[in-house]
C-alpha atoms as a PDB file:
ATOM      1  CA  UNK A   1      21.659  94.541 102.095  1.00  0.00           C
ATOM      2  CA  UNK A   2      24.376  96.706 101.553  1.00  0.00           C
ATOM      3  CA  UNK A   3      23.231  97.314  98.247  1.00  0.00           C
ATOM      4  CA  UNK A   4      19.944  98.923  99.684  1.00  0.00           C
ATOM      5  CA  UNK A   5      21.761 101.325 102.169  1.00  0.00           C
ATOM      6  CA  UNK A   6      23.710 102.752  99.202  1.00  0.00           C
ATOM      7  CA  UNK A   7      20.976 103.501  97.662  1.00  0.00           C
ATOM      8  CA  UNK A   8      19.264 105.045 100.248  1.00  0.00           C
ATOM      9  CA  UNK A   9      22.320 107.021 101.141  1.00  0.00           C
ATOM     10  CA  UNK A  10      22.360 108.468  97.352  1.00  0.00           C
ATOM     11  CA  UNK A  11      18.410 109.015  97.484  1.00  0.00           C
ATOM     12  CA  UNK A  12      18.505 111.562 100.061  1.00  0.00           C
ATOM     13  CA  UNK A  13      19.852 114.411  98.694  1.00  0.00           C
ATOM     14  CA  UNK A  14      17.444 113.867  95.801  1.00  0.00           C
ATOM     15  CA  UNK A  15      14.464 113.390  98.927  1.00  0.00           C
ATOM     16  CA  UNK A  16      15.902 116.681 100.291  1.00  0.00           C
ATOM     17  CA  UNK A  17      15.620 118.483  97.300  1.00  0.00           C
ATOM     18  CA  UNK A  18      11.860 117.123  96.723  1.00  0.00           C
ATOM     19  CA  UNK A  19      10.790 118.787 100.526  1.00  0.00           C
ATOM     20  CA  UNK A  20      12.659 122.290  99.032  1.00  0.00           C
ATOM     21  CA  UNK A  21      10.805 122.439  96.216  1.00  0.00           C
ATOM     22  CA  UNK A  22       7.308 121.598  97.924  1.00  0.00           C
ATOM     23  CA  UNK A  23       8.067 124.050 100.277  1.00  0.00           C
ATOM     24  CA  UNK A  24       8.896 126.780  98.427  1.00  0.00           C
ATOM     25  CA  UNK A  25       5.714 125.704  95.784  1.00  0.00           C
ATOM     26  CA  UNK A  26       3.012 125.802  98.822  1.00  0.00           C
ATOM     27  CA  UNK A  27       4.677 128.922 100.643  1.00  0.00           C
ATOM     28  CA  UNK A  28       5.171 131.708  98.183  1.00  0.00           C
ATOM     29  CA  UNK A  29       3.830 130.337  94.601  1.00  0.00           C
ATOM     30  CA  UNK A  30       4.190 132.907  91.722  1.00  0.00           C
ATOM     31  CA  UNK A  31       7.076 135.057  92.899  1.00  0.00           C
ATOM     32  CA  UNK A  32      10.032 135.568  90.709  1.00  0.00           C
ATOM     33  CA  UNK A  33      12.583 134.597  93.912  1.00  0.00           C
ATOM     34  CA  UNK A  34      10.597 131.210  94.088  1.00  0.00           C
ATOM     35  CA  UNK A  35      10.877 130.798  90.347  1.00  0.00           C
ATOM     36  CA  UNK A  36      14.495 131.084  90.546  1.00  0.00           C
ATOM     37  CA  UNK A  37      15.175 128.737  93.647  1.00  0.00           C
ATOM     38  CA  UNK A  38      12.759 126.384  92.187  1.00  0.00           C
ATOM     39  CA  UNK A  39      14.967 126.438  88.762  1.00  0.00           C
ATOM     40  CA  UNK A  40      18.258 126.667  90.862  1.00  0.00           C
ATOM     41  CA  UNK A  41      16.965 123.503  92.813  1.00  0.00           C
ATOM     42  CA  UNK A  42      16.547 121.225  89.810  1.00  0.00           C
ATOM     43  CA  UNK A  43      19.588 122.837  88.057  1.00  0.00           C
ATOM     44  CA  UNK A  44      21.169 120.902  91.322  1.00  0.00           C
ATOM     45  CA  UNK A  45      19.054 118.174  91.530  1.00  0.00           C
ATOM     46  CA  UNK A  46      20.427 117.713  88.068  1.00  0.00           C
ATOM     47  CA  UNK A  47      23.972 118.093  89.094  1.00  0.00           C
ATOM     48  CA  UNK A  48      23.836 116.039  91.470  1.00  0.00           C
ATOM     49  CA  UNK A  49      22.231 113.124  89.448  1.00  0.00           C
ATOM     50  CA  UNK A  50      24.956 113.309  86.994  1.00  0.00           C
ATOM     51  CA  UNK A  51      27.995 113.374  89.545  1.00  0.00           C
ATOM     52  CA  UNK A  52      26.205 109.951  90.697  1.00  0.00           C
ATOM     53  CA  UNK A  53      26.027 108.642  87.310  1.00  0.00           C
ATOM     54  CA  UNK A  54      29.493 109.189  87.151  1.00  0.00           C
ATOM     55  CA  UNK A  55      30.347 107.784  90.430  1.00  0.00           C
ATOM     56  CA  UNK A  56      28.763 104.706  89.313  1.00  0.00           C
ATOM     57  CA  UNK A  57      30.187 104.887  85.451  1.00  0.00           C
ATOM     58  CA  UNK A  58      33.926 105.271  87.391  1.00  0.00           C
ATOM     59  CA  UNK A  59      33.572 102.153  89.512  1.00  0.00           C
ATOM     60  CA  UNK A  60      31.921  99.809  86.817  1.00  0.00           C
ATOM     61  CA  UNK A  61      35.550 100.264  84.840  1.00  0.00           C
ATOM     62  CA  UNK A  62      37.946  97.443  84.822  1.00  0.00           C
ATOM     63  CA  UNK A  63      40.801  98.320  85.761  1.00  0.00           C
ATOM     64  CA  UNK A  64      44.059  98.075  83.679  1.00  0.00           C
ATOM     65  CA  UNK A  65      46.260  95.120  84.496  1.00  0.00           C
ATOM     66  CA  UNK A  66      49.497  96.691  85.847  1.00  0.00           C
ATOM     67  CA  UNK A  67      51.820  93.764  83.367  1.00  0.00           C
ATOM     68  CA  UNK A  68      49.830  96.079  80.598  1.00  0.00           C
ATOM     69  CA  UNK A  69      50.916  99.111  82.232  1.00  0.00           C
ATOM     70  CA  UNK A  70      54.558  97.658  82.166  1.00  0.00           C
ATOM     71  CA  UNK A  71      54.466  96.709  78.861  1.00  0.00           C
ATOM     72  CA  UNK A  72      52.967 100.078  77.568  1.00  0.00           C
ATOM     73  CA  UNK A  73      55.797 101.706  79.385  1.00  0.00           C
ATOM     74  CA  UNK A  74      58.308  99.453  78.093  1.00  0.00           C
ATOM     75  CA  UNK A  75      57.429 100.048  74.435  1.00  0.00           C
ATOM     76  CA  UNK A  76      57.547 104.020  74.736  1.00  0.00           C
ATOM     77  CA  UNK A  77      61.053 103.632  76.010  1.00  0.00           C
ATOM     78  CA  UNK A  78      62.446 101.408  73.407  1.00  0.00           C
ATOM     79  CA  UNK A  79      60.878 103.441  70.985  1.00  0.00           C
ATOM     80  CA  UNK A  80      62.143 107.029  72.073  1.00  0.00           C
ATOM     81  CA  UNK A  81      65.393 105.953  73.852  1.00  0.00           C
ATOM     82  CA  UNK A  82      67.296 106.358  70.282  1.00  0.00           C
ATOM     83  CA  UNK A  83      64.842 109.732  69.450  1.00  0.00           C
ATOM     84  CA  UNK A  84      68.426 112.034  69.500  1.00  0.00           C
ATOM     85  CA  UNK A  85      70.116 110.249  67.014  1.00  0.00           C
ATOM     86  CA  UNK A  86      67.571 110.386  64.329  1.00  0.00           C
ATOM     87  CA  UNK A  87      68.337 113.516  63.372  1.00  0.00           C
ATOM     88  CA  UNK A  88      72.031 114.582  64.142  1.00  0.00           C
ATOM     89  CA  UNK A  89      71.958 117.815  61.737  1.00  0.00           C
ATOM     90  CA  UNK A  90      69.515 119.306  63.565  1.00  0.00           C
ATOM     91  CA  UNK A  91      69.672 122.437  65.219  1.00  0.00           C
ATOM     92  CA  UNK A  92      71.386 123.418  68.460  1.00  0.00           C
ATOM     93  CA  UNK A  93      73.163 120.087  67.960  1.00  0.00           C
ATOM     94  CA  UNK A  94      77.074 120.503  68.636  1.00  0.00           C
ATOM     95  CA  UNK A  95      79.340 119.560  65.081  1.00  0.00           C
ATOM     96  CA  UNK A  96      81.719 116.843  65.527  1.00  0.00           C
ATOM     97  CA  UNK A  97      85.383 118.426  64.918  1.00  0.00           C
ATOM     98  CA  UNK A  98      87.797 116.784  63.380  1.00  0.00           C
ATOM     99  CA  UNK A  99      91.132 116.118  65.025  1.00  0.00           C
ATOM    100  CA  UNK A 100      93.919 119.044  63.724  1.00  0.00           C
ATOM    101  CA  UNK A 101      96.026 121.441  64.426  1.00  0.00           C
ATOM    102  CA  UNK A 102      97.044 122.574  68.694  1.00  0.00           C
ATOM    103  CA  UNK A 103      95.639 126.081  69.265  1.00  0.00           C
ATOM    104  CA  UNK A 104      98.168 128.446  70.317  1.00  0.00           C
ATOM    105  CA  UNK A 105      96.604 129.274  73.515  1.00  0.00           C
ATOM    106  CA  UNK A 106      96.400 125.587  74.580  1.00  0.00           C
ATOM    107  CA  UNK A 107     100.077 124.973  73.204  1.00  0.00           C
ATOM    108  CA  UNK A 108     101.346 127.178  75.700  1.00  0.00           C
END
């Protein structure tokens, strides 16, 4: 039953477009400003079919366990939590100094 009521609630815009289009056929047939509400009608009625396809398409997907999630998470950190140290003569990276000499200035 509730299976029936969704489909009659996703039926009437469709039904609504049907009575705009007969309308504007029986009332002014053979005018260029019903040509182009009859084409911007279906352009909608098309727009609107496909939004519902993809309303339907959306639901029908299972959903991703959340362990999987976890997991997928997991592995991305393991693999870029030693990303700085693959490359330690790259640029912008400070130089190690070896131990030496006091400056002056901090000798003071």
């Amino acid at each position: 039953m509730v299976r029936s009521s969704a489909n009659a609630r996703n039926l009437r815009p469709v039904a609504l477009l049907l009575v705009l289009l007969l309308e504007l056929a029986v009332l002014d047939a053979g005018s260029l400003p019903a040509a182009v509400a009859v084409a911007f009608t279906a352009t909608a009625a098309a727009g609107a079919a496909l939004a519902i396809c993809a309303l339907v398409g959306s639901r029908r997907a299972s959903a991703v366990p959340r362990t999987r999630v976890r997991t997928a998470i997991r592995d991305r950190e393991h693999r870029t939590a030693f990303l700085p140290q693959r490359d330690p003569d790259a640029s912008g990276r400070p130089r190690p100094r070896a131990p030496g000499r006091a400056l002056l200035t901090a000798a003071a």
